[in-house]
PDB file of N, CA and C in Angstrom:
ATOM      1  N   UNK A   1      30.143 -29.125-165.240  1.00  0.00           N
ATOM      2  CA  UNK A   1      28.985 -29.938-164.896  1.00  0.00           C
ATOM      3  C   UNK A   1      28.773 -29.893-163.381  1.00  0.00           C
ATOM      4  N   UNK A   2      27.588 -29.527-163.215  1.00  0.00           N
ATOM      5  CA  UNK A   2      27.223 -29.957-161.437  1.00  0.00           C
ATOM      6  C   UNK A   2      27.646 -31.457-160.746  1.00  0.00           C
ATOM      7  N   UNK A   3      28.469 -30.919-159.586  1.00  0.00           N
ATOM      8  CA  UNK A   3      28.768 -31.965-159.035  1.00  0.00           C
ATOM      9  C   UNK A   3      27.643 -32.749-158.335  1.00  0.00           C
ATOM     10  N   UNK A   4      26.869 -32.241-158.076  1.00  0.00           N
ATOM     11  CA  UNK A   4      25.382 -32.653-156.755  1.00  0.00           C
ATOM     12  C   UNK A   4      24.959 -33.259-158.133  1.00  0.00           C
ATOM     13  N   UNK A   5      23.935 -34.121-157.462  1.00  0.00           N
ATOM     14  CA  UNK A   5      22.910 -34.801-158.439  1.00  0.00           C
ATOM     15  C   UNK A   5      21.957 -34.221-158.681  1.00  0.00           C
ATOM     16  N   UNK A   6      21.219 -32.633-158.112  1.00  0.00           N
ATOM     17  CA  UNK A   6      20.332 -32.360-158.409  1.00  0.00           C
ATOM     18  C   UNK A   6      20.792 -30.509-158.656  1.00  0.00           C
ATOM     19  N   UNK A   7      19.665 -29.986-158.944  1.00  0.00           N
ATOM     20  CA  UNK A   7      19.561 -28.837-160.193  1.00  0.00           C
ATOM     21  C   UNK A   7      19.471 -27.717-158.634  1.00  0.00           C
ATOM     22  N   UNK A   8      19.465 -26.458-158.236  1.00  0.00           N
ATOM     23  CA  UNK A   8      19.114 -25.555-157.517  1.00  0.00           C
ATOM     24  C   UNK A   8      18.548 -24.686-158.430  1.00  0.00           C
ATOM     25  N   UNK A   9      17.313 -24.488-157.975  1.00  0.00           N
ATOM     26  CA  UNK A   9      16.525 -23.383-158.737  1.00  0.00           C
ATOM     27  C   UNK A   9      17.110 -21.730-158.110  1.00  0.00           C
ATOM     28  N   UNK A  10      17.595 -20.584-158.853  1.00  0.00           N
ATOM     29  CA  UNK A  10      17.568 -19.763-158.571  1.00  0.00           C
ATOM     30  C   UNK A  10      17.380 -18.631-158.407  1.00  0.00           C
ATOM     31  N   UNK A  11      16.216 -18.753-159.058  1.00  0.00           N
ATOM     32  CA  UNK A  11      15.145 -17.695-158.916  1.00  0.00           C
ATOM     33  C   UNK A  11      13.817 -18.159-159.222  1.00  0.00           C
ATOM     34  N   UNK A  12      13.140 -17.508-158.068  1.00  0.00           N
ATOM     35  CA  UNK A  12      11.980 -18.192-158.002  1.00  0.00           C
ATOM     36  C   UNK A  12      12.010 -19.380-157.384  1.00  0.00           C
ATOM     37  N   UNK A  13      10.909 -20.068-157.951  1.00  0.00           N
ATOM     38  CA  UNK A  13      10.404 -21.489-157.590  1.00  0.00           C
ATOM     39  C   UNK A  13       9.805 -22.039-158.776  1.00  0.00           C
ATOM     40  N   UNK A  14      10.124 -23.320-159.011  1.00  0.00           N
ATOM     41  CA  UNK A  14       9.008 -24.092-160.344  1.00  0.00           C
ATOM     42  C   UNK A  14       8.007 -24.757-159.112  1.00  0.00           C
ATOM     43  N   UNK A  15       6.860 -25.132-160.369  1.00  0.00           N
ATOM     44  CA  UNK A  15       5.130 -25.614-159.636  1.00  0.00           C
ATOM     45  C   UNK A  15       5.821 -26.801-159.503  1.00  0.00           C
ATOM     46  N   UNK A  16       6.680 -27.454-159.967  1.00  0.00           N
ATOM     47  CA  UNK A  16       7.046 -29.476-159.721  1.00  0.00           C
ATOM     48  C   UNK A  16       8.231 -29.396-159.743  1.00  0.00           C
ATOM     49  N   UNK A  17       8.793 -30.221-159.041  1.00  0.00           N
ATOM     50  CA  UNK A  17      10.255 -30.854-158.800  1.00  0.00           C
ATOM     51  C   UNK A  17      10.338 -32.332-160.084  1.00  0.00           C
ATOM     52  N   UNK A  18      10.838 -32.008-160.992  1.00  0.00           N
ATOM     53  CA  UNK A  18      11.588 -32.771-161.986  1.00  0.00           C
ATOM     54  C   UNK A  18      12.475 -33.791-161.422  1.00  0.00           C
ATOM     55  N   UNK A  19      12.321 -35.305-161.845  1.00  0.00           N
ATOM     56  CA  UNK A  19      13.011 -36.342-160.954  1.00  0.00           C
ATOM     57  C   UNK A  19      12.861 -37.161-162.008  1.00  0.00           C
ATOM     58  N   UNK A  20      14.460 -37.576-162.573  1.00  0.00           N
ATOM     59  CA  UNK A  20      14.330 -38.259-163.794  1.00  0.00           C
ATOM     60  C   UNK A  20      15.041 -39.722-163.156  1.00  0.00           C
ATOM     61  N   UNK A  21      14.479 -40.394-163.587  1.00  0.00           N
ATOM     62  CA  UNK A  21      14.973 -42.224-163.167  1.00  0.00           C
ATOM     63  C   UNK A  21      15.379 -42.403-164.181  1.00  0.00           C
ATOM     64  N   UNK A  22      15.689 -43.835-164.617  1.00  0.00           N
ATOM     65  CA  UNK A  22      16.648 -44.537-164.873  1.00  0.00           C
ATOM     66  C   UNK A  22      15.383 -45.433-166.255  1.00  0.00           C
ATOM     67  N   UNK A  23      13.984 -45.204-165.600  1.00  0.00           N
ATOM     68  CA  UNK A  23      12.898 -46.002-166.168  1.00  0.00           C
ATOM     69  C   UNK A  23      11.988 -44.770-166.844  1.00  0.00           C
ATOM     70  N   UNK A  24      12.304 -43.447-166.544  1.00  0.00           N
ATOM     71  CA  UNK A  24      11.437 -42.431-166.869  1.00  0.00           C
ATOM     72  C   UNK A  24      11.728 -41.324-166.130  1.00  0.00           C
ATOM     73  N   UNK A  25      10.829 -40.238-166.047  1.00  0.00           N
ATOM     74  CA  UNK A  25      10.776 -38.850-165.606  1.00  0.00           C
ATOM     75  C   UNK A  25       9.502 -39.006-164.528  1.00  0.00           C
ATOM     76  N   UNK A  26       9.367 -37.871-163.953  1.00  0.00           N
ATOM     77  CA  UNK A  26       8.265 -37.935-163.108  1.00  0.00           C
ATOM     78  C   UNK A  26       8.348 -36.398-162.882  1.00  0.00           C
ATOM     79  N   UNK A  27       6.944 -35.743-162.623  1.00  0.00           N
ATOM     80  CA  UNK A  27       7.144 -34.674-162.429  1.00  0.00           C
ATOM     81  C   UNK A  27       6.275 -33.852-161.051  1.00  0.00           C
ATOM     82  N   UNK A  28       6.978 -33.690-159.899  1.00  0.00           N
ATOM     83  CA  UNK A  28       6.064 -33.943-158.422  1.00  0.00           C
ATOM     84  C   UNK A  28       5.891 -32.702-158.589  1.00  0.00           C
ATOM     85  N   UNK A  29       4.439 -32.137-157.392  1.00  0.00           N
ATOM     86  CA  UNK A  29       4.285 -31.002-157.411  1.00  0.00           C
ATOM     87  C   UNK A  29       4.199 -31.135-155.671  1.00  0.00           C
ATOM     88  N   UNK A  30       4.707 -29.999-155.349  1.00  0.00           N
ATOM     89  CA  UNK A  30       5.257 -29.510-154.209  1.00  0.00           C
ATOM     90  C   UNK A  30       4.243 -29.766-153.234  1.00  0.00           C
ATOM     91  N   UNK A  31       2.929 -29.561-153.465  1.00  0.00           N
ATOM     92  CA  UNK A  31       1.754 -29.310-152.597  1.00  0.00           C
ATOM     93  C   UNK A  31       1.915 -30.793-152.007  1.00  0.00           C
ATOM     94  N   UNK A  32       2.121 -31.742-152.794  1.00  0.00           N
ATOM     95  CA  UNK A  32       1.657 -33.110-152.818  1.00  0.00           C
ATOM     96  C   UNK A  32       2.782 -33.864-151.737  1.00  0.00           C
ATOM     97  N   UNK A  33       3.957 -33.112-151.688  1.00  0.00           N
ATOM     98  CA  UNK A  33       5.577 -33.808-150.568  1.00  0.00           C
ATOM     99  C   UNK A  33       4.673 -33.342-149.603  1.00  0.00           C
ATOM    100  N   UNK A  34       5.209 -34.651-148.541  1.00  0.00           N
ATOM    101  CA  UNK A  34       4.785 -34.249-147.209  1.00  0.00           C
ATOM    102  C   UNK A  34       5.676 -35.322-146.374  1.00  0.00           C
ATOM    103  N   UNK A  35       5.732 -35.489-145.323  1.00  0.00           N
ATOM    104  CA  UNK A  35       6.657 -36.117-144.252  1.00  0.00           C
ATOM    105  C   UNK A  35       7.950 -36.209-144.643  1.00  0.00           C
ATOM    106  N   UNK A  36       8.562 -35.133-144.866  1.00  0.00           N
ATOM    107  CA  UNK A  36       9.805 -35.072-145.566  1.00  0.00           C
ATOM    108  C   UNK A  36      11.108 -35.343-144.548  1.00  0.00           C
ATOM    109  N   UNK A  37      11.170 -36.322-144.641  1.00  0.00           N
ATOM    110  CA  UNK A  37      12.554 -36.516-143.328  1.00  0.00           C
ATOM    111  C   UNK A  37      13.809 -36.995-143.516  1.00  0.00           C
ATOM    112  N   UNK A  38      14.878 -37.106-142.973  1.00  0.00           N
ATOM    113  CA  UNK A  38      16.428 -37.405-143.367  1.00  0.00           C
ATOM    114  C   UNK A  38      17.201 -38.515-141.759  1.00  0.00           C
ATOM    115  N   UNK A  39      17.701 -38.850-142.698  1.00  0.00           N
ATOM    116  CA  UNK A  39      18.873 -39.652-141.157  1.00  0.00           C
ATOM    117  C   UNK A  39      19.533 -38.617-140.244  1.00  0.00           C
ATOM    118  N   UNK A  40      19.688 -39.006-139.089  1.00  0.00           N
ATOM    119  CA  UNK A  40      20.736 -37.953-138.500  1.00  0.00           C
ATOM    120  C   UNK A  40      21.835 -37.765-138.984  1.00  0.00           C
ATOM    121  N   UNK A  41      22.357 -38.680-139.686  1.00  0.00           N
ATOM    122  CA  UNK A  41      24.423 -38.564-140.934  1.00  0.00           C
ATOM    123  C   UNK A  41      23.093 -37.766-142.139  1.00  0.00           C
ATOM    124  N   UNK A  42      21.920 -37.486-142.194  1.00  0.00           N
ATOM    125  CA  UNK A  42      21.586 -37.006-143.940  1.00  0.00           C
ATOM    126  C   UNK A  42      22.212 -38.207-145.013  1.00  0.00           C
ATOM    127  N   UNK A  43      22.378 -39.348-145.136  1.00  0.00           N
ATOM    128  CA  UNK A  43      22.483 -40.171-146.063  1.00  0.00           C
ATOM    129  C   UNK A  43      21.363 -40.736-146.391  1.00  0.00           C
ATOM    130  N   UNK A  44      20.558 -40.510-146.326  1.00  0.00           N
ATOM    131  CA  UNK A  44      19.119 -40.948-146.548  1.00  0.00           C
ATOM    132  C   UNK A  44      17.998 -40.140-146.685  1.00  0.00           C
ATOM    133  N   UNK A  45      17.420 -39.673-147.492  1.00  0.00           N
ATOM    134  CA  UNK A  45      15.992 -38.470-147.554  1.00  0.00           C
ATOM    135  C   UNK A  45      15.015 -39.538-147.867  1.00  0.00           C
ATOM    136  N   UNK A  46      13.911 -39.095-147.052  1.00  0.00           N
ATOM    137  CA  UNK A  46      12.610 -39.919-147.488  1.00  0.00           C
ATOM    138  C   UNK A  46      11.297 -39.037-147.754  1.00  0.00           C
ATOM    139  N   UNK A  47      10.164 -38.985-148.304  1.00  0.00           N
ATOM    140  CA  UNK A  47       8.843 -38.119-148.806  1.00  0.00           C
ATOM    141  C   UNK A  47       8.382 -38.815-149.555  1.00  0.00           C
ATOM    142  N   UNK A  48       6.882 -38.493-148.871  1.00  0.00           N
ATOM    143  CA  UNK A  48       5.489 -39.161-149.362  1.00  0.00           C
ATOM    144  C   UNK A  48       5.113 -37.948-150.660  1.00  0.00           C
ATOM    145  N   UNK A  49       5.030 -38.716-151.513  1.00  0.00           N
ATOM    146  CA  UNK A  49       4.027 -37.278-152.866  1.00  0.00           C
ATOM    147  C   UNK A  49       2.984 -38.398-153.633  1.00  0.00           C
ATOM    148  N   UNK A  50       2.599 -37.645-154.310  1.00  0.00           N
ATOM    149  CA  UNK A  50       1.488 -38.114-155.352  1.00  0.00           C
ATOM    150  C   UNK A  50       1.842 -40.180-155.791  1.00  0.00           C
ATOM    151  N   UNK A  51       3.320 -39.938-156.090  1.00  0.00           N
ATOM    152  CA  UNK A  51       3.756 -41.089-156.768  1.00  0.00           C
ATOM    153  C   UNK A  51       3.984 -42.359-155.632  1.00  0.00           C
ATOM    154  N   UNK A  52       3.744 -42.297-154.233  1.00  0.00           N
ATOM    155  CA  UNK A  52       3.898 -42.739-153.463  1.00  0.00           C
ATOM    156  C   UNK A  52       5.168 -42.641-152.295  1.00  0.00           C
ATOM    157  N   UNK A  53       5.581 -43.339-151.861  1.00  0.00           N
ATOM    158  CA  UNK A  53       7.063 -43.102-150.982  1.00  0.00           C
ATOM    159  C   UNK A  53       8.679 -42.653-151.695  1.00  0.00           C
ATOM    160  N   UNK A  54       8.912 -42.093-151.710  1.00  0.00           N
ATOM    161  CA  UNK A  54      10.399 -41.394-152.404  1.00  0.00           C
ATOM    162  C   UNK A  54      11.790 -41.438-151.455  1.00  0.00           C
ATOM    163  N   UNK A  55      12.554 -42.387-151.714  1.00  0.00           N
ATOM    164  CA  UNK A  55      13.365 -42.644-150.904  1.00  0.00           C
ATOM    165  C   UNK A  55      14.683 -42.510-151.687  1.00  0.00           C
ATOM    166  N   UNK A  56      15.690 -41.672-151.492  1.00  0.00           N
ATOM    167  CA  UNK A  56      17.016 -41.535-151.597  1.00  0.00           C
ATOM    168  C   UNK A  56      18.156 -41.793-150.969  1.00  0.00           C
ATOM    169  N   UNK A  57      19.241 -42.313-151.274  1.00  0.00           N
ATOM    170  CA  UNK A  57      20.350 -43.180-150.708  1.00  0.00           C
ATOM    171  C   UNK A  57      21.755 -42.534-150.883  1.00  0.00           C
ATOM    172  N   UNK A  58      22.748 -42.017-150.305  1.00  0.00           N
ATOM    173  CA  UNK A  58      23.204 -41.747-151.063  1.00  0.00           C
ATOM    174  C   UNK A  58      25.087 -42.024-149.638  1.00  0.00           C
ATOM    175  N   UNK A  59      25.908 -42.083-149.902  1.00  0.00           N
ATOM    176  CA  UNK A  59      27.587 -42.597-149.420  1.00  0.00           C
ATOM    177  C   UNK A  59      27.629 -41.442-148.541  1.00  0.00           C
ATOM    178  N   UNK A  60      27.634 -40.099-149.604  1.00  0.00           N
ATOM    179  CA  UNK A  60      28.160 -38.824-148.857  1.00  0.00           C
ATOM    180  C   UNK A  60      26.853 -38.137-148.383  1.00  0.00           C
ATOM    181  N   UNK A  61      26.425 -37.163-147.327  1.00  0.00           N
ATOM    182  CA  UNK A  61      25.404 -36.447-146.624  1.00  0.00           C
ATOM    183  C   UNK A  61      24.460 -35.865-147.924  1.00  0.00           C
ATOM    184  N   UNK A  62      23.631 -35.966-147.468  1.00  0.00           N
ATOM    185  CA  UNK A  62      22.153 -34.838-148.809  1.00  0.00           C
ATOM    186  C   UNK A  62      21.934 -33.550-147.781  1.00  0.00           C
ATOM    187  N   UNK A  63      22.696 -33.066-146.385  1.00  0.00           N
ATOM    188  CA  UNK A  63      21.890 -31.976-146.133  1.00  0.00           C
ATOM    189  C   UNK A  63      21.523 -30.964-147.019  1.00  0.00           C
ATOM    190  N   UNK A  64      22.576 -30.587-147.859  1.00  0.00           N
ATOM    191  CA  UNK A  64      22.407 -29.660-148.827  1.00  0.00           C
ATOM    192  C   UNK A  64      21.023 -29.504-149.297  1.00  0.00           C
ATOM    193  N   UNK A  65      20.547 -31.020-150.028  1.00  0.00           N
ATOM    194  CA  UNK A  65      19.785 -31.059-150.577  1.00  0.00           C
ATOM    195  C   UNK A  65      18.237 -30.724-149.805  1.00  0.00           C
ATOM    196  N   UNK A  66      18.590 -31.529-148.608  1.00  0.00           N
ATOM    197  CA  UNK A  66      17.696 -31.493-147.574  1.00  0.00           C
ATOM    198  C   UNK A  66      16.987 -30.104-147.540  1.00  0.00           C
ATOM    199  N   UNK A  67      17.884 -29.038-147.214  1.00  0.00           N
ATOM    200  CA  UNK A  67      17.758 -27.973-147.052  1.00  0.00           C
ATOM    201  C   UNK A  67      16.847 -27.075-148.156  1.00  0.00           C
ATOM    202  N   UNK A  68      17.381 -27.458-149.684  1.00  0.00           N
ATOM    203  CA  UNK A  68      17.158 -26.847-150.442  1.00  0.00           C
ATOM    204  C   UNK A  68      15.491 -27.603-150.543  1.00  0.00           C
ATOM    205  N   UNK A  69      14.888 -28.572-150.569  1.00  0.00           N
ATOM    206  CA  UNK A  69      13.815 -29.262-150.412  1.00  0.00           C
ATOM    207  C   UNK A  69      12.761 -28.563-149.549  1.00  0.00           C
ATOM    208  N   UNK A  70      13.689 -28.206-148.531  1.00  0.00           N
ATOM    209  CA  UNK A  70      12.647 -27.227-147.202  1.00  0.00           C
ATOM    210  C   UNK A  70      12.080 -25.897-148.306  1.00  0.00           C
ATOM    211  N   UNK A  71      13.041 -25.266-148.684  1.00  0.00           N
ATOM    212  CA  UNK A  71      12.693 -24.307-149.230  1.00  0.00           C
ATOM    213  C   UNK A  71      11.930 -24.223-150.910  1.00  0.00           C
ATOM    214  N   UNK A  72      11.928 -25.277-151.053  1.00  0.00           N
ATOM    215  CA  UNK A  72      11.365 -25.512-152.391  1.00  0.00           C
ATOM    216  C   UNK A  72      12.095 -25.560-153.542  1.00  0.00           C
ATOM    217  N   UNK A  73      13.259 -24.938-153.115  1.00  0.00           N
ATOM    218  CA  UNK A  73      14.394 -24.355-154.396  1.00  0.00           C
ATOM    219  C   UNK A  73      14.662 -25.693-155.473  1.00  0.00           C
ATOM    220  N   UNK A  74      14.509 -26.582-155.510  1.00  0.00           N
ATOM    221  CA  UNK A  74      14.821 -27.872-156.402  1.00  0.00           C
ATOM    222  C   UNK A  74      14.210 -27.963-157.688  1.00  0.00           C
ATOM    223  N   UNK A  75      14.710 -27.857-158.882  1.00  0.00           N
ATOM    224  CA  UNK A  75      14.283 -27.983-160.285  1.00  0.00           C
ATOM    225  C   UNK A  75      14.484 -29.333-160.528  1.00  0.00           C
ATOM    226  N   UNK A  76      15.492 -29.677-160.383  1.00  0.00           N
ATOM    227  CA  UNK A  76      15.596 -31.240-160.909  1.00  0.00           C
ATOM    228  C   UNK A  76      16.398 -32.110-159.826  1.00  0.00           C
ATOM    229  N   UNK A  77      16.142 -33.403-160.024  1.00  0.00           N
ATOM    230  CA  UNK A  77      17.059 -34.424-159.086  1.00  0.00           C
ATOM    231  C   UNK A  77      17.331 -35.571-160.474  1.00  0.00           C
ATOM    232  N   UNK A  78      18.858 -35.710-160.444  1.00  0.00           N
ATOM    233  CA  UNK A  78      19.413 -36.704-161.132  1.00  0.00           C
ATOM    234  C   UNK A  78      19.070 -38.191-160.823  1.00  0.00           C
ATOM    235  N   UNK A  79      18.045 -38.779-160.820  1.00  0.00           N
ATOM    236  CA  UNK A  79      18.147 -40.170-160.218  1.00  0.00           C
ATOM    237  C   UNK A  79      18.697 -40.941-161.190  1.00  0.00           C
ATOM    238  N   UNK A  80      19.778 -40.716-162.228  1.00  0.00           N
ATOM    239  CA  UNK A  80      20.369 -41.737-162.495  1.00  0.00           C
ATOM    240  C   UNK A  80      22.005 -41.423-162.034  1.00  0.00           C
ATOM    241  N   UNK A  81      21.861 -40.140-161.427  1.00  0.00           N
ATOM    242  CA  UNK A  81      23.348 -40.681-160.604  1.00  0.00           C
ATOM    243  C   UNK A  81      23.004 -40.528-158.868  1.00  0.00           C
ATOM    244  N   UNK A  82      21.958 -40.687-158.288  1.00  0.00           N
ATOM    245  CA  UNK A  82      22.115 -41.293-156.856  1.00  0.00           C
ATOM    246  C   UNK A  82      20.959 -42.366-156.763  1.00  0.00           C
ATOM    247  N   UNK A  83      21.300 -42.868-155.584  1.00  0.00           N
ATOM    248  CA  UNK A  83      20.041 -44.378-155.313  1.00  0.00           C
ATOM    249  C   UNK A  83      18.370 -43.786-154.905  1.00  0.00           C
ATOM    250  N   UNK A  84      18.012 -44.164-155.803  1.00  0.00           N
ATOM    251  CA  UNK A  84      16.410 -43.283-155.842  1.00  0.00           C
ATOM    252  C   UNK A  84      15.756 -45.111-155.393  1.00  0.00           C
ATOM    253  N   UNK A  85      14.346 -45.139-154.478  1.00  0.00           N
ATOM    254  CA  UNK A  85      13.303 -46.159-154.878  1.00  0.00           C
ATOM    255  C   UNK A  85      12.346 -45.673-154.529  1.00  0.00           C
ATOM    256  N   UNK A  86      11.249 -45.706-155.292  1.00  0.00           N
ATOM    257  CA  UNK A  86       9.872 -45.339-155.734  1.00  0.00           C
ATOM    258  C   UNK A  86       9.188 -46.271-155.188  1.00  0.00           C
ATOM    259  N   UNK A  87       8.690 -46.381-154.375  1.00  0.00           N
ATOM    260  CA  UNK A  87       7.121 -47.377-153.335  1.00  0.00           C
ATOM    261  C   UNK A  87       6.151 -46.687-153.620  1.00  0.00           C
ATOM    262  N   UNK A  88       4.553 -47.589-154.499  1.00  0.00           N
ATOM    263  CA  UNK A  88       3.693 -46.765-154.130  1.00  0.00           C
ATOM    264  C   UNK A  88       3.118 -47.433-153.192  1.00  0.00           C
ATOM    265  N   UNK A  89       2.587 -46.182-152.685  1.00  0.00           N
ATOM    266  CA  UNK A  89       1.222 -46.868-151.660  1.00  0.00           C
ATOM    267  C   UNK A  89       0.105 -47.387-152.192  1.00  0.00           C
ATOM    268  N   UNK A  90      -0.667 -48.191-151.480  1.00  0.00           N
ATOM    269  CA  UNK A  90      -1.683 -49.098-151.970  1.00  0.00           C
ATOM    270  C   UNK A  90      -2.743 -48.170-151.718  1.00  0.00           C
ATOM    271  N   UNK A  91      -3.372 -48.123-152.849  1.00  0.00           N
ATOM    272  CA  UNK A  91      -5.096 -47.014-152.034  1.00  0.00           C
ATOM    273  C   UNK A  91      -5.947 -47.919-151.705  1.00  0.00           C
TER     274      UNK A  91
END
């Protein structure tokens, strides 16, 4: 079983990043992430998409993930094993 909470795509790219909660699934599409930023320790990732603010929490560093995000490579993120919260924005 993968130790990381989330999936590395490896070949190719999928059109949406798969992000399953705890309350449901969600399925983002890439075009839509934007201000994608991290703590200086990487214990924290934050991005604006379609669904509103996307904020991740996590003990040990996400650069990994960070990284793989830059490049698009992400199929899935486990949000029922790291601290996910979903803010939407108000239109």
């Amino acid at each position: 079983m993968n130790q990381n909470p989330w999936v590395e795509m490896r070949d190719g790219r999928a059109p949406r990043l798969w992000l399953s909660l705890p309350e449901g699934n969600l399925l983002i599409s890439w075009e839509t992430m934007k201000k994608i930023r991290a703590t200086s320790d990487f214990l924290n990732i934050v991005f604006e998409c379609e669904y509103g603010i996307i904020t991740f929490f996590s003990s040990e560093p996400l650069r990994e993930l960070y990284e793989l995000l830059q490049m698009e490579m992400v199929r899935k993120i486990d949000g029922t094993r790291l601290a996910v919260k979903v803010d939407e924005i108000p239109e």
